[in-house]
Protein backbone atom coordinates (compact mmCIF):
# COMPACT_ATOMS: atom_id res chain seq x y z
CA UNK A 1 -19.32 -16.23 1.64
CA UNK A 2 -18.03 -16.71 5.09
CA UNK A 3 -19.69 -17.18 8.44
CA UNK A 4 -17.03 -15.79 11.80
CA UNK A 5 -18.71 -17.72 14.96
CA UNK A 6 -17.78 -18.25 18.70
CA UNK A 7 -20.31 -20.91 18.77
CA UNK A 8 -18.47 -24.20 19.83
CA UNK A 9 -22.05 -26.21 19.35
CA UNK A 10 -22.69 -24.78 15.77
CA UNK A 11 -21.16 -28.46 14.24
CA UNK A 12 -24.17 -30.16 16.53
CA UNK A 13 -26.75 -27.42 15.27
CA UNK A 14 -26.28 -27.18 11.39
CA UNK A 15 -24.67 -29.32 8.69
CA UNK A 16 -21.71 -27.45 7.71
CA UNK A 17 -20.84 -30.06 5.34
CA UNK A 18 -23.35 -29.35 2.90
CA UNK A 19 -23.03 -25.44 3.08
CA UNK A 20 -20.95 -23.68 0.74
CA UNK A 21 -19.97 -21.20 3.72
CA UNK A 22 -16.57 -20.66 5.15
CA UNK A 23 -16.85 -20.66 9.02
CA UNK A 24 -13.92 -19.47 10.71
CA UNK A 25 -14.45 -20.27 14.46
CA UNK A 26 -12.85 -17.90 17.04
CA UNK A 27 -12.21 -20.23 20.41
CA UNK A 28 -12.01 -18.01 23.39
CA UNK A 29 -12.35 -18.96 27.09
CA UNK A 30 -15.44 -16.07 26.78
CA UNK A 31 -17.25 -14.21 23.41
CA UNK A 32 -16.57 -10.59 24.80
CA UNK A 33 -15.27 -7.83 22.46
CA UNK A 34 -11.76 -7.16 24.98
CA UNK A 35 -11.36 -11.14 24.60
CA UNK A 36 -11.79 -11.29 21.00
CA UNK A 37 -10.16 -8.12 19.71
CA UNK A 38 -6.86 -10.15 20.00
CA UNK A 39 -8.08 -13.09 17.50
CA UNK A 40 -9.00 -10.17 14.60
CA UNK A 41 -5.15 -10.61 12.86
CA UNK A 42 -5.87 -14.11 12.64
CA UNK A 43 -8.96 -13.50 11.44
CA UNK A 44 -7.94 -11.05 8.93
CA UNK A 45 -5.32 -13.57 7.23
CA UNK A 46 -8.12 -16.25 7.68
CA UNK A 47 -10.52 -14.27 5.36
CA UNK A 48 -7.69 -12.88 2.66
CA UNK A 49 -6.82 -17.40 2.27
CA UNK A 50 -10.77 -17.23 2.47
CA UNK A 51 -10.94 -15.12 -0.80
CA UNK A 52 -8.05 -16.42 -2.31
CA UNK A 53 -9.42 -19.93 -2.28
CA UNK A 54 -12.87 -18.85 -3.40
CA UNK A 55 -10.92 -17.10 -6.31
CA UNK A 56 -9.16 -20.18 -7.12
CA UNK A 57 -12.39 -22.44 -7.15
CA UNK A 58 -14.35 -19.90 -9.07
CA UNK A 59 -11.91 -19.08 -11.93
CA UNK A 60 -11.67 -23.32 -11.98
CA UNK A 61 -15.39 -23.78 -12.50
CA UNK A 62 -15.59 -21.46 -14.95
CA UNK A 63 -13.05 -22.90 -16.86
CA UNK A 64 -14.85 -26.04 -16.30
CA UNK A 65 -17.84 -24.83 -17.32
CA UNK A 66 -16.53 -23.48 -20.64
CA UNK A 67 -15.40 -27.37 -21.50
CA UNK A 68 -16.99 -28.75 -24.51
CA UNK A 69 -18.08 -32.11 -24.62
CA UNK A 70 -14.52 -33.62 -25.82
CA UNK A 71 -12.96 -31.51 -22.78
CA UNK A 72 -11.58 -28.59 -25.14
CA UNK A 73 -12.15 -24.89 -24.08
C-alpha cells in the first residue's frame, strides 16, 4: 500500500515508522492541481519502484515463511 501526501507536518502527526505504508511526499511551494500535475512522472516511477520493492519483500517472506526449522525449503 502507498499513501501520496503534500502534507509537510504528516512526520509530526503519525508514526510512519511503524506503518507498513509507502508515503511518497510531493513538495510544492502550494497543493493545487496546475502545481502538482508536473510532479505526476515522478510520481509514476515512484509507485512502479513502489511495487517492485513490495514484490521483492513479498516473494522473500514467503520464501521465508516456507523455511523449515533447519532453514531448508
Amino acid at each position: 500500500m502507498f499513501f501520496i501526501t503534500a502534507d509537510q507536518n504528516i512526520q509530526y502527526q503519525q508514526n510512519l515508522k511503524v506503518s507498513e505504508i509507502a508515503v511518497i511526499f510531493l513538495v510544492a511551494v502550494d497543493n493545487r492541481f496546475e502545481t502538482l500535475k508536473p510532479l505526476m512522472p515522478q510520481v509514476e516511477d515512484a509507485l512502479r519502484t513502489i511495487k517492485k520493492v513490495m514484490s521483492f519483500i513479498s516473494a522473500h517472506k514467503v520464501r521465508e515463511d516456507c523455511r523449515d526449522q533447519n532453514g531448508a525449503i
